[in-house]
PDB file of N, CA and C in Angstrom:
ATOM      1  N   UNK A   1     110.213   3.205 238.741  1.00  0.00           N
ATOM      2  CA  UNK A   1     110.013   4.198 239.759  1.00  0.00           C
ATOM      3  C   UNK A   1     110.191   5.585 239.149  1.00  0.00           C
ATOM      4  N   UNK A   2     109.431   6.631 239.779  1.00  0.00           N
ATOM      5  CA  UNK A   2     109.577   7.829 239.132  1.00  0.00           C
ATOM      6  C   UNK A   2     110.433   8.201 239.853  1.00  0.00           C
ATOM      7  N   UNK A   3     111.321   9.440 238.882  1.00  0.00           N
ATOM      8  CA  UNK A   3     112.668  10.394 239.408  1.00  0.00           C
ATOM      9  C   UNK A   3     112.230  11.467 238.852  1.00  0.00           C
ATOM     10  N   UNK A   4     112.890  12.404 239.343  1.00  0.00           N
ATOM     11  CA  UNK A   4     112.898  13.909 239.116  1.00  0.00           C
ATOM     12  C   UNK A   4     114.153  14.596 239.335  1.00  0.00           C
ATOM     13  N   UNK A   5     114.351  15.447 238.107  1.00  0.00           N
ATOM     14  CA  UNK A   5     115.290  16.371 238.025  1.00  0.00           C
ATOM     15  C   UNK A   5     115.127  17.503 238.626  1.00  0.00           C
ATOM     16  N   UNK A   6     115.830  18.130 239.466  1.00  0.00           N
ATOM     17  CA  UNK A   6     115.765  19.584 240.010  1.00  0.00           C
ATOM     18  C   UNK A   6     117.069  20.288 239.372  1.00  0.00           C
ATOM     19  N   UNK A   7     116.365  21.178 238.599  1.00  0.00           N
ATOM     20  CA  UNK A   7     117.896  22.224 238.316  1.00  0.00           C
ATOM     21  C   UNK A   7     117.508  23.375 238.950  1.00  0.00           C
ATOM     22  N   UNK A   8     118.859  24.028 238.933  1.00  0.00           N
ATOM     23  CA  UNK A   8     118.824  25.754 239.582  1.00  0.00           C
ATOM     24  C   UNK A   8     119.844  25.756 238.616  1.00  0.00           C
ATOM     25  N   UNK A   9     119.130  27.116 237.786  1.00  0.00           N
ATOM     26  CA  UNK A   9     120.247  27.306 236.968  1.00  0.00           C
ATOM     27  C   UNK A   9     120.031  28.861 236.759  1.00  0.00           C
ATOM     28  N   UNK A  10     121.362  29.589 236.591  1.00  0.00           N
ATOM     29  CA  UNK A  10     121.327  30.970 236.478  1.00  0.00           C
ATOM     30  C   UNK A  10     122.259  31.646 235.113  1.00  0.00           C
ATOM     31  N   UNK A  11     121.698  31.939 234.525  1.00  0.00           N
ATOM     32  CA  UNK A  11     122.696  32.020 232.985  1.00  0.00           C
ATOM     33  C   UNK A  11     123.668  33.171 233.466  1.00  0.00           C
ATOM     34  N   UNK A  12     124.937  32.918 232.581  1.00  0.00           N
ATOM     35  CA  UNK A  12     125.939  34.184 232.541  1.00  0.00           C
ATOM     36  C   UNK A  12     125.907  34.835 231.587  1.00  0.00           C
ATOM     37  N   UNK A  13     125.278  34.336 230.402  1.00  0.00           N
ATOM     38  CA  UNK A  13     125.331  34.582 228.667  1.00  0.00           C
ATOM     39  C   UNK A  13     123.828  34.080 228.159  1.00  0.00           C
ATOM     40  N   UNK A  14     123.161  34.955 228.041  1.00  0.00           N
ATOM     41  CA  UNK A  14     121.713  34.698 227.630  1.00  0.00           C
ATOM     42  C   UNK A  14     121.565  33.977 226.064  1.00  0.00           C
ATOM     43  N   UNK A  15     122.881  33.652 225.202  1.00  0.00           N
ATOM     44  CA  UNK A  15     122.912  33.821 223.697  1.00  0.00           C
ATOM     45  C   UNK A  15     122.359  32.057 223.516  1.00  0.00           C
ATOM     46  N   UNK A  16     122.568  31.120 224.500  1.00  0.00           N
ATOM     47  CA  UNK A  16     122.052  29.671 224.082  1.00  0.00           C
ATOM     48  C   UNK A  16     120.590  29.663 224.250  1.00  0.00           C
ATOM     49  N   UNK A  17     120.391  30.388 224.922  1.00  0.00           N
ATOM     50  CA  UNK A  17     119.037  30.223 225.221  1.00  0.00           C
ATOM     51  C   UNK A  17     117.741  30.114 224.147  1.00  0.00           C
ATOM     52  N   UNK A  18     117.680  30.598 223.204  1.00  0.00           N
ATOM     53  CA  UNK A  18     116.491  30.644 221.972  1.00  0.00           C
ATOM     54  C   UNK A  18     116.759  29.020 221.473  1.00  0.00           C
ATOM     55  N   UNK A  19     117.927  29.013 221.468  1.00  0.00           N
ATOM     56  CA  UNK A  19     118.315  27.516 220.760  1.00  0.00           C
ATOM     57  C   UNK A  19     118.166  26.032 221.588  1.00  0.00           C
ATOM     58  N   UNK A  20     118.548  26.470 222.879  1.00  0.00           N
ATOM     59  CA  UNK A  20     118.567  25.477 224.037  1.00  0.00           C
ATOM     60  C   UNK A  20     116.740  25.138 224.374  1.00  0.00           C
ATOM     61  N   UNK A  21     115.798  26.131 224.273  1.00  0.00           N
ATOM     62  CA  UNK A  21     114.656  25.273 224.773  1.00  0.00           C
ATOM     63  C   UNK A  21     113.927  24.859 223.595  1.00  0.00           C
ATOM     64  N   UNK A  22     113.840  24.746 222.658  1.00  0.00           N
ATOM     65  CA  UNK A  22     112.938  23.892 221.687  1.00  0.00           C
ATOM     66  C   UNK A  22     113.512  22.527 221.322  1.00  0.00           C
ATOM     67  N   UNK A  23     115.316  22.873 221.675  1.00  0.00           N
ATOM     68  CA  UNK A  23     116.034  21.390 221.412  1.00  0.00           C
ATOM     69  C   UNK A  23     115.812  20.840 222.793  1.00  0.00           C
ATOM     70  N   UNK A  24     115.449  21.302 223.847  1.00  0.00           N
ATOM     71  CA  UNK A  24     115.356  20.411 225.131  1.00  0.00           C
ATOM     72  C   UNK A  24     114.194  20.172 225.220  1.00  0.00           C
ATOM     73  N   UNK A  25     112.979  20.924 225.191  1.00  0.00           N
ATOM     74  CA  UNK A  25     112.028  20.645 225.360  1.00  0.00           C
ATOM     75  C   UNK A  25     111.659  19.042 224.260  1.00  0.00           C
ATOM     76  N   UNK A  26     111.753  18.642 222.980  1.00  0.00           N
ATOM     77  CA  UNK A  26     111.749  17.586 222.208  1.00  0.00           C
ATOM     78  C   UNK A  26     112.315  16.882 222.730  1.00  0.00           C
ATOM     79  N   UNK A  27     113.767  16.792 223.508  1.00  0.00           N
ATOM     80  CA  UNK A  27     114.550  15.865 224.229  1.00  0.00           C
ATOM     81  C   UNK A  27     114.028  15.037 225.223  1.00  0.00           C
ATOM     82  N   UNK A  28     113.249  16.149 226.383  1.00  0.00           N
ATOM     83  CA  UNK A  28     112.795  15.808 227.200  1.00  0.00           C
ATOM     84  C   UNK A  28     111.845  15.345 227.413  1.00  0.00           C
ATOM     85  N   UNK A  29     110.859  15.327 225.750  1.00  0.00           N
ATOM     86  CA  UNK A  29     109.732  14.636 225.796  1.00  0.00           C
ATOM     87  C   UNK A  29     109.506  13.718 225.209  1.00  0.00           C
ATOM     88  N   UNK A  30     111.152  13.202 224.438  1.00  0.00           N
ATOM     89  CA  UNK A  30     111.492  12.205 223.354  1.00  0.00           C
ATOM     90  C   UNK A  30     111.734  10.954 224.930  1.00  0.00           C
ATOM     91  N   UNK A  31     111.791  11.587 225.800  1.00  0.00           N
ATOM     92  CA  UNK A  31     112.448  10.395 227.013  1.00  0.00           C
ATOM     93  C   UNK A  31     111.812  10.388 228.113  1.00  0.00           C
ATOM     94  N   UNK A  32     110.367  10.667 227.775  1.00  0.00           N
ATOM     95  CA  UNK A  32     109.055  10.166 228.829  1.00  0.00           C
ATOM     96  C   UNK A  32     109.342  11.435 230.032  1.00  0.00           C
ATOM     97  N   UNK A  33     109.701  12.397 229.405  1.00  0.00           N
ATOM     98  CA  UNK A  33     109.824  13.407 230.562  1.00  0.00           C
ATOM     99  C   UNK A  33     108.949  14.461 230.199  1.00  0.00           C
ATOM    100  N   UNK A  34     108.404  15.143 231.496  1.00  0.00           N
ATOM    101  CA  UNK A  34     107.261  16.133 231.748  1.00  0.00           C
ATOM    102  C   UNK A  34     107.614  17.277 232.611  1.00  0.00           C
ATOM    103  N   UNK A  35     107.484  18.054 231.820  1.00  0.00           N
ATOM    104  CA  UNK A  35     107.789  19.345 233.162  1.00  0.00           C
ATOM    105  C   UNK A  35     107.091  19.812 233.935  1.00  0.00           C
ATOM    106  N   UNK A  36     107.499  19.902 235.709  1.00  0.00           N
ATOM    107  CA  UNK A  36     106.562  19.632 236.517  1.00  0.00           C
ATOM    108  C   UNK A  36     106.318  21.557 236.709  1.00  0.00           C
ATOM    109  N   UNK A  37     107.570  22.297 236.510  1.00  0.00           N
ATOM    110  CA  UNK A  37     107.913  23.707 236.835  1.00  0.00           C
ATOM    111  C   UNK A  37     109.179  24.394 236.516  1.00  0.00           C
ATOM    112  N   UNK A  38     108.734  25.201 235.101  1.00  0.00           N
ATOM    113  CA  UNK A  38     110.237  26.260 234.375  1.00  0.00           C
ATOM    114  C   UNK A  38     109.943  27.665 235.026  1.00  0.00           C
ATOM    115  N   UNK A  39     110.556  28.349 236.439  1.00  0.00           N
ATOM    116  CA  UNK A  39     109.880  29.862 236.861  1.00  0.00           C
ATOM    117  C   UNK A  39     111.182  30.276 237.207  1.00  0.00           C
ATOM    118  N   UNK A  40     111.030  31.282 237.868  1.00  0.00           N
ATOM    119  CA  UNK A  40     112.200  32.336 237.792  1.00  0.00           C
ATOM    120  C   UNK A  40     111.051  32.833 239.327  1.00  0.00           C
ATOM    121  N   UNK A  41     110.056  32.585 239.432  1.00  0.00           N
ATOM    122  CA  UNK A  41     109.491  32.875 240.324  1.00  0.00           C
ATOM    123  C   UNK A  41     109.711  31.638 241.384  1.00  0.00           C
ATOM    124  N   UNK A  42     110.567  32.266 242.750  1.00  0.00           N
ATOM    125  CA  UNK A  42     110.911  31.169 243.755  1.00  0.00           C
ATOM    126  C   UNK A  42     111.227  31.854 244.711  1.00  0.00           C
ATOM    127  N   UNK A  43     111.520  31.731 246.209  1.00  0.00           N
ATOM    128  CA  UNK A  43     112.012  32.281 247.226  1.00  0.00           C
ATOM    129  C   UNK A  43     112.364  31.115 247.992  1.00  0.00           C
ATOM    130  N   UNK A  44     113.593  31.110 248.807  1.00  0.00           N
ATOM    131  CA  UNK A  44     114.362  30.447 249.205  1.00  0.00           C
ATOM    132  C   UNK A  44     113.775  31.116 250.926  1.00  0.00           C
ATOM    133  N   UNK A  45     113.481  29.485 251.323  1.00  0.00           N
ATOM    134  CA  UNK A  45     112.716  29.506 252.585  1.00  0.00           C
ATOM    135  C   UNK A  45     113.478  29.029 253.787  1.00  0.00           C
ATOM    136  N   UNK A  46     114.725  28.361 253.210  1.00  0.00           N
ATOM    137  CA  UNK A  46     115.353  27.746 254.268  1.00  0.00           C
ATOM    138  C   UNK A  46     116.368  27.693 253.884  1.00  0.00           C
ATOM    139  N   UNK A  47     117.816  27.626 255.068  1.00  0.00           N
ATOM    140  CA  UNK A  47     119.279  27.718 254.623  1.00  0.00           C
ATOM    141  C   UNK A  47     120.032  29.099 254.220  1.00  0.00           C
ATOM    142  N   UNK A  48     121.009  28.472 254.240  1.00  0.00           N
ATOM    143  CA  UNK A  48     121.854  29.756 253.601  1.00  0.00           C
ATOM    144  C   UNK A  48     122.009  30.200 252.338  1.00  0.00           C
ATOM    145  N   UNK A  49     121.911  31.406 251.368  1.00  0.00           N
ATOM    146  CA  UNK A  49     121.476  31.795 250.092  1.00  0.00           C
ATOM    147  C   UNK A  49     122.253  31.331 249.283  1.00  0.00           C
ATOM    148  N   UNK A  50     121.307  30.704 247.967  1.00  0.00           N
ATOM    149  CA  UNK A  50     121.490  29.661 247.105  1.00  0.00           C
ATOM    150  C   UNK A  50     121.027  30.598 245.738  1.00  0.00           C
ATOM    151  N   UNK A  51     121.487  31.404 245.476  1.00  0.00           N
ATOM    152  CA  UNK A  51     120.816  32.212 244.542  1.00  0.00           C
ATOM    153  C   UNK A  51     120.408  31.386 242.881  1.00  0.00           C
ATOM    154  N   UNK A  52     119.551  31.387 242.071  1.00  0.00           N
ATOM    155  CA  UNK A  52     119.797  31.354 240.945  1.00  0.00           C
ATOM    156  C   UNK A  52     118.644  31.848 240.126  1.00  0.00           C
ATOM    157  N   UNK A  53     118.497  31.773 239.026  1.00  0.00           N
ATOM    158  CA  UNK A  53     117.965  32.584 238.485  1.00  0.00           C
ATOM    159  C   UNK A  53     116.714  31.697 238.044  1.00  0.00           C
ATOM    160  N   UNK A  54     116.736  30.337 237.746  1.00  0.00           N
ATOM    161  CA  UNK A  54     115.758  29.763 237.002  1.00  0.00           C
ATOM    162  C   UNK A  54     115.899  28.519 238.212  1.00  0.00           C
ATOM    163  N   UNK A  55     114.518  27.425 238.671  1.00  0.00           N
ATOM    164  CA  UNK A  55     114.607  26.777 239.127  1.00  0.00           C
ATOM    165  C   UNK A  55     113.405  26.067 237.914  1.00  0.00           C
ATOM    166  N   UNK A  56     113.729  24.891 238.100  1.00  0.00           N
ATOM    167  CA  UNK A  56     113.032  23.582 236.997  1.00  0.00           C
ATOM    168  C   UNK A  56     112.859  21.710 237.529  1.00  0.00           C
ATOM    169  N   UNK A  57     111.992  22.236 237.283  1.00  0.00           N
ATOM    170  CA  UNK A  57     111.627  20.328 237.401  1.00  0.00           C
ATOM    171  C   UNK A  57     111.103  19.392 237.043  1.00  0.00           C
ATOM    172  N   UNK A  58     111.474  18.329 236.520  1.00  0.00           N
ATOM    173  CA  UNK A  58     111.129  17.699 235.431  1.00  0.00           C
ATOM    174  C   UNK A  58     110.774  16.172 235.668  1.00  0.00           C
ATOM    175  N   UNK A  59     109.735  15.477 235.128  1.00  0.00           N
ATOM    176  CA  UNK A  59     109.104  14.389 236.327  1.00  0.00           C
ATOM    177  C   UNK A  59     109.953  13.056 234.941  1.00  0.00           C
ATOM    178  N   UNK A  60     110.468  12.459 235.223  1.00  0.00           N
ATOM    179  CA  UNK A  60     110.864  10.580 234.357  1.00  0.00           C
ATOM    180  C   UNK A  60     109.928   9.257 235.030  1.00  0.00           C
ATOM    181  N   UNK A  61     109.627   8.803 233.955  1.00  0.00           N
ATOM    182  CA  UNK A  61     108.907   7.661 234.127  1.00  0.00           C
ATOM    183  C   UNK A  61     110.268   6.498 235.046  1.00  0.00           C
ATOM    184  N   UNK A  62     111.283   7.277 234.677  1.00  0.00           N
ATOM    185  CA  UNK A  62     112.463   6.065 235.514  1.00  0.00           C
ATOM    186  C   UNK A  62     113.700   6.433 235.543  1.00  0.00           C
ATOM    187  N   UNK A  63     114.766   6.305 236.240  1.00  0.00           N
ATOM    188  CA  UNK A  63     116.086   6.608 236.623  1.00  0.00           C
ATOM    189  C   UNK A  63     116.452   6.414 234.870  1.00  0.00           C
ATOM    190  N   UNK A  64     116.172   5.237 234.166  1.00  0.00           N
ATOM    191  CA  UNK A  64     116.809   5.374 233.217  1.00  0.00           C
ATOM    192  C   UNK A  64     116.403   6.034 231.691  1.00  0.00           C
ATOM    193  N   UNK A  65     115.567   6.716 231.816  1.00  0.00           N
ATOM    194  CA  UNK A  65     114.978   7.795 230.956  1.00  0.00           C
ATOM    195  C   UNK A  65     115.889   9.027 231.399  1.00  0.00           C
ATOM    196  N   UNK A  66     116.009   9.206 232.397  1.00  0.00           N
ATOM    197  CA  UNK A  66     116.601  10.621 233.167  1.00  0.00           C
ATOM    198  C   UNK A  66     117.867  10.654 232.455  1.00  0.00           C
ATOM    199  N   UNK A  67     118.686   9.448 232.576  1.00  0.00           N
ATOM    200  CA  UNK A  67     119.771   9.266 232.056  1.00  0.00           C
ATOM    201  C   UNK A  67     119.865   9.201 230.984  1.00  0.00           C
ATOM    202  N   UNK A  68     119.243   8.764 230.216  1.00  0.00           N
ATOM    203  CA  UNK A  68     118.562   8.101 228.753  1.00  0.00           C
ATOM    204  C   UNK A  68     119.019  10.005 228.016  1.00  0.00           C
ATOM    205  N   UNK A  69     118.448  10.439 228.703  1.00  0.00           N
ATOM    206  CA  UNK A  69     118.034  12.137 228.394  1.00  0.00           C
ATOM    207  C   UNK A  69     119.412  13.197 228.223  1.00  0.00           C
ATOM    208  N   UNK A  70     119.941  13.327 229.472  1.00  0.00           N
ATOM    209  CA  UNK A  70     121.395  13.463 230.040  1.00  0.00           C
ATOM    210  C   UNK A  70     122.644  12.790 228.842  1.00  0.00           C
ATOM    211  N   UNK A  71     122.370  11.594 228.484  1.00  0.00           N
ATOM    212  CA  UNK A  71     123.458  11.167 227.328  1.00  0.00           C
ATOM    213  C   UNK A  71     122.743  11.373 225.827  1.00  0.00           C
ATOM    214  N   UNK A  72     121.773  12.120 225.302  1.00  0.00           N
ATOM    215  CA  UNK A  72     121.155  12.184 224.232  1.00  0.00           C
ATOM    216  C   UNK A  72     122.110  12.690 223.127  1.00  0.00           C
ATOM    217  N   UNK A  73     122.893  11.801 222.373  1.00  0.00           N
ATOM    218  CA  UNK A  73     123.790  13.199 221.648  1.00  0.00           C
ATOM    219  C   UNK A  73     123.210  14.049 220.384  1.00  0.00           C
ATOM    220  N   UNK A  74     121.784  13.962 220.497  1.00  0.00           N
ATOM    221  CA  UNK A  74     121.202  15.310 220.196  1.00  0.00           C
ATOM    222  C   UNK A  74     120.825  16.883 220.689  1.00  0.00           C
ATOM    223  N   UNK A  75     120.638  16.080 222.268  1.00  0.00           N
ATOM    224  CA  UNK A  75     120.597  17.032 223.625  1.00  0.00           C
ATOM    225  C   UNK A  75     122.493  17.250 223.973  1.00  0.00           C
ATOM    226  N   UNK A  76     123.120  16.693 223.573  1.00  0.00           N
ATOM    227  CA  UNK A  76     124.884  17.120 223.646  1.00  0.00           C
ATOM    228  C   UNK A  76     125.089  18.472 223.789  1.00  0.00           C
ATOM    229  N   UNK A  77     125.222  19.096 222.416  1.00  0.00           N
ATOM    230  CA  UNK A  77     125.494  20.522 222.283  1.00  0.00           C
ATOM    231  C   UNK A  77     124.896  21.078 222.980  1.00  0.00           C
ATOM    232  N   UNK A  78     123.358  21.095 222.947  1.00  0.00           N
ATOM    233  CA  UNK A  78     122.585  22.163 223.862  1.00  0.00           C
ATOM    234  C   UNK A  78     123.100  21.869 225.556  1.00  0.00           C
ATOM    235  N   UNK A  79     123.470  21.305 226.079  1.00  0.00           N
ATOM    236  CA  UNK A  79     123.823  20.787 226.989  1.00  0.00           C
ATOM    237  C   UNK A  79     125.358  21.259 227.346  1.00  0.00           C
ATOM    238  N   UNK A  80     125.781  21.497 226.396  1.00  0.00           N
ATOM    239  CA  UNK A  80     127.362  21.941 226.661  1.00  0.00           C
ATOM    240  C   UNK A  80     127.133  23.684 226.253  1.00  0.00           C
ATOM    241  N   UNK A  81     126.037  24.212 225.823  1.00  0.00           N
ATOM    242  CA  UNK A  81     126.074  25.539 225.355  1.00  0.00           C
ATOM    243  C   UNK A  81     125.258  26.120 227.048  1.00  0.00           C
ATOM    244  N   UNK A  82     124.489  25.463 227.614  1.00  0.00           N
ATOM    245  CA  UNK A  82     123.649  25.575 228.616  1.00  0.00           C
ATOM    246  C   UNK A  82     125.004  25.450 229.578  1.00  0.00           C
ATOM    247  N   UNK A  83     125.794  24.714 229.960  1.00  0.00           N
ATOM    248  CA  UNK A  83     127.112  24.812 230.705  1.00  0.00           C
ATOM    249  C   UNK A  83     127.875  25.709 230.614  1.00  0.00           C
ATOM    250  N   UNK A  84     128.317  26.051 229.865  1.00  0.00           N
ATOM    251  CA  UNK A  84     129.455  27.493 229.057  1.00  0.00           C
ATOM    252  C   UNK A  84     128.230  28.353 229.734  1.00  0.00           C
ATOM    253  N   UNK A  85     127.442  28.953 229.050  1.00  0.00           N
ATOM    254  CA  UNK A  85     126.767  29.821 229.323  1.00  0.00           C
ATOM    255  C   UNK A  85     125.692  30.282 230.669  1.00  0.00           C
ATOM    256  N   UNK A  86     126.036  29.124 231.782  1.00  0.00           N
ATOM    257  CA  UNK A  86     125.569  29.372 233.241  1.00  0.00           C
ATOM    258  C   UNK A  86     126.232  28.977 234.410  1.00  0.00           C
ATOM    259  N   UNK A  87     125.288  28.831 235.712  1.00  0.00           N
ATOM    260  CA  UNK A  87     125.816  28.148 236.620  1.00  0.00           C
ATOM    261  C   UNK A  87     124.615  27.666 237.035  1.00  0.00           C
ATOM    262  N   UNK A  88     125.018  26.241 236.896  1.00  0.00           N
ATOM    263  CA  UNK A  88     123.596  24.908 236.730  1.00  0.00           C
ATOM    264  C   UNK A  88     124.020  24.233 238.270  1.00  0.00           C
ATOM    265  N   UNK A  89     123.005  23.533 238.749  1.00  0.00           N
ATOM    266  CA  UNK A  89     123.591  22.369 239.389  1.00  0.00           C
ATOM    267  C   UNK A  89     121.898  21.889 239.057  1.00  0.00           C
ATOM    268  N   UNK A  90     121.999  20.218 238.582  1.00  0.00           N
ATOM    269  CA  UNK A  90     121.222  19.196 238.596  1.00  0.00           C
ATOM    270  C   UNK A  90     121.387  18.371 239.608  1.00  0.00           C
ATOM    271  N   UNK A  91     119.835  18.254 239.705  1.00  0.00           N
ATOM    272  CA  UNK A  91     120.174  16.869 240.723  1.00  0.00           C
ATOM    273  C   UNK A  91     119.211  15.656 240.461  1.00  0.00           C
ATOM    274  N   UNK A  92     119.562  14.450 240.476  1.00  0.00           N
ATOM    275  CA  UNK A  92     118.301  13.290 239.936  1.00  0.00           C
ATOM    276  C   UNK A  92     117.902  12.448 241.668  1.00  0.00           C
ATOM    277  N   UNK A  93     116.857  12.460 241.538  1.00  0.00           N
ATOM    278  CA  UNK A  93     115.637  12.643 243.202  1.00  0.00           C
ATOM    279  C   UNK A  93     114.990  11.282 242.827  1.00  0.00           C
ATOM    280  N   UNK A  94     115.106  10.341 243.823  1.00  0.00           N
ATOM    281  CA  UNK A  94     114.027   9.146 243.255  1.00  0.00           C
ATOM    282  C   UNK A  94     112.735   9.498 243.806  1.00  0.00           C
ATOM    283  N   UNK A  95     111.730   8.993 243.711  1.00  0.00           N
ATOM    284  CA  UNK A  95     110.468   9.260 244.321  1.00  0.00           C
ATOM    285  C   UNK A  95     110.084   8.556 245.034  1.00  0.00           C
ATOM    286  N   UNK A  96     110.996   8.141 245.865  1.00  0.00           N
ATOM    287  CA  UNK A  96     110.556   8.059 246.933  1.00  0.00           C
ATOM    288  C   UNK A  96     110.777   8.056 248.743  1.00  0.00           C
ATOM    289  N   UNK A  97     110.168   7.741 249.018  1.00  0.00           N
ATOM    290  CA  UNK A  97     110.158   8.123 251.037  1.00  0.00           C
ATOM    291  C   UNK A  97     110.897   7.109 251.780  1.00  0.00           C
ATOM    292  N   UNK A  98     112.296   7.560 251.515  1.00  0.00           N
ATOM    293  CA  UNK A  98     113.148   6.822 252.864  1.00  0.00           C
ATOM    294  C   UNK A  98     112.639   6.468 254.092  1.00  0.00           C
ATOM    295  N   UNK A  99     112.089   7.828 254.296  1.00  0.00           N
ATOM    296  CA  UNK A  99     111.722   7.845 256.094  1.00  0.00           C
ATOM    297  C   UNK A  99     110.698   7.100 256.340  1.00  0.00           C
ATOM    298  N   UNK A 100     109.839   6.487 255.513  1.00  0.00           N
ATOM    299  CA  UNK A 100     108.221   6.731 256.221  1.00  0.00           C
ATOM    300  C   UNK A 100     108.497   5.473 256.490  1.00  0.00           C
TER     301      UNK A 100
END
């Protein structure tokens, strides 16, 4: 089943950043992952304000690629430099429709 990652992430320290996307981007494509949307361009349509600076989303062939990805200890560091240096929240989305 496909999953998807949603991050909102807003850096505090711009300094991981040159280093963090060429090691994630290989990560994420070493583990059947595709990016669906990296923008900074977003507006918050509903709810109470959720600010962040970068919103991203990233499509997995399966819950366990997502994870697969998340424990990479090549993706480690960049992953702990991307933490120190923002305020992230991830979330892993299955694809599919409870309701229908």
């Amino acid at each position: 089943m496909t999953y998807f990652s949603i991050l909102d992430v807003t850096p505090t320290d711009d300094a991981w950043i040159p280093d963090y996307l060429p090691a994630a981007n290989d990560r994420v494509a070493a583990h059947g992952g595709r990016y669906i949307a990296r923008t900074a361009t977003h507006e918050q349509v509903e709810g109470e304000g959720h600010p962040a600076g970068l919103r991203i989303i990233i499509e997995w062939p399966s819950k366990e690629n997502a994870q697969a990805f998340m424990a990479d200890d090549q993706y480690a560091p960049h992953l702990a430099a991307r933490t120190a240096g923002s305020v992230s929240h991830h979330y892993l989305i299955a694809g599919q429709d409870d309701l229908a």
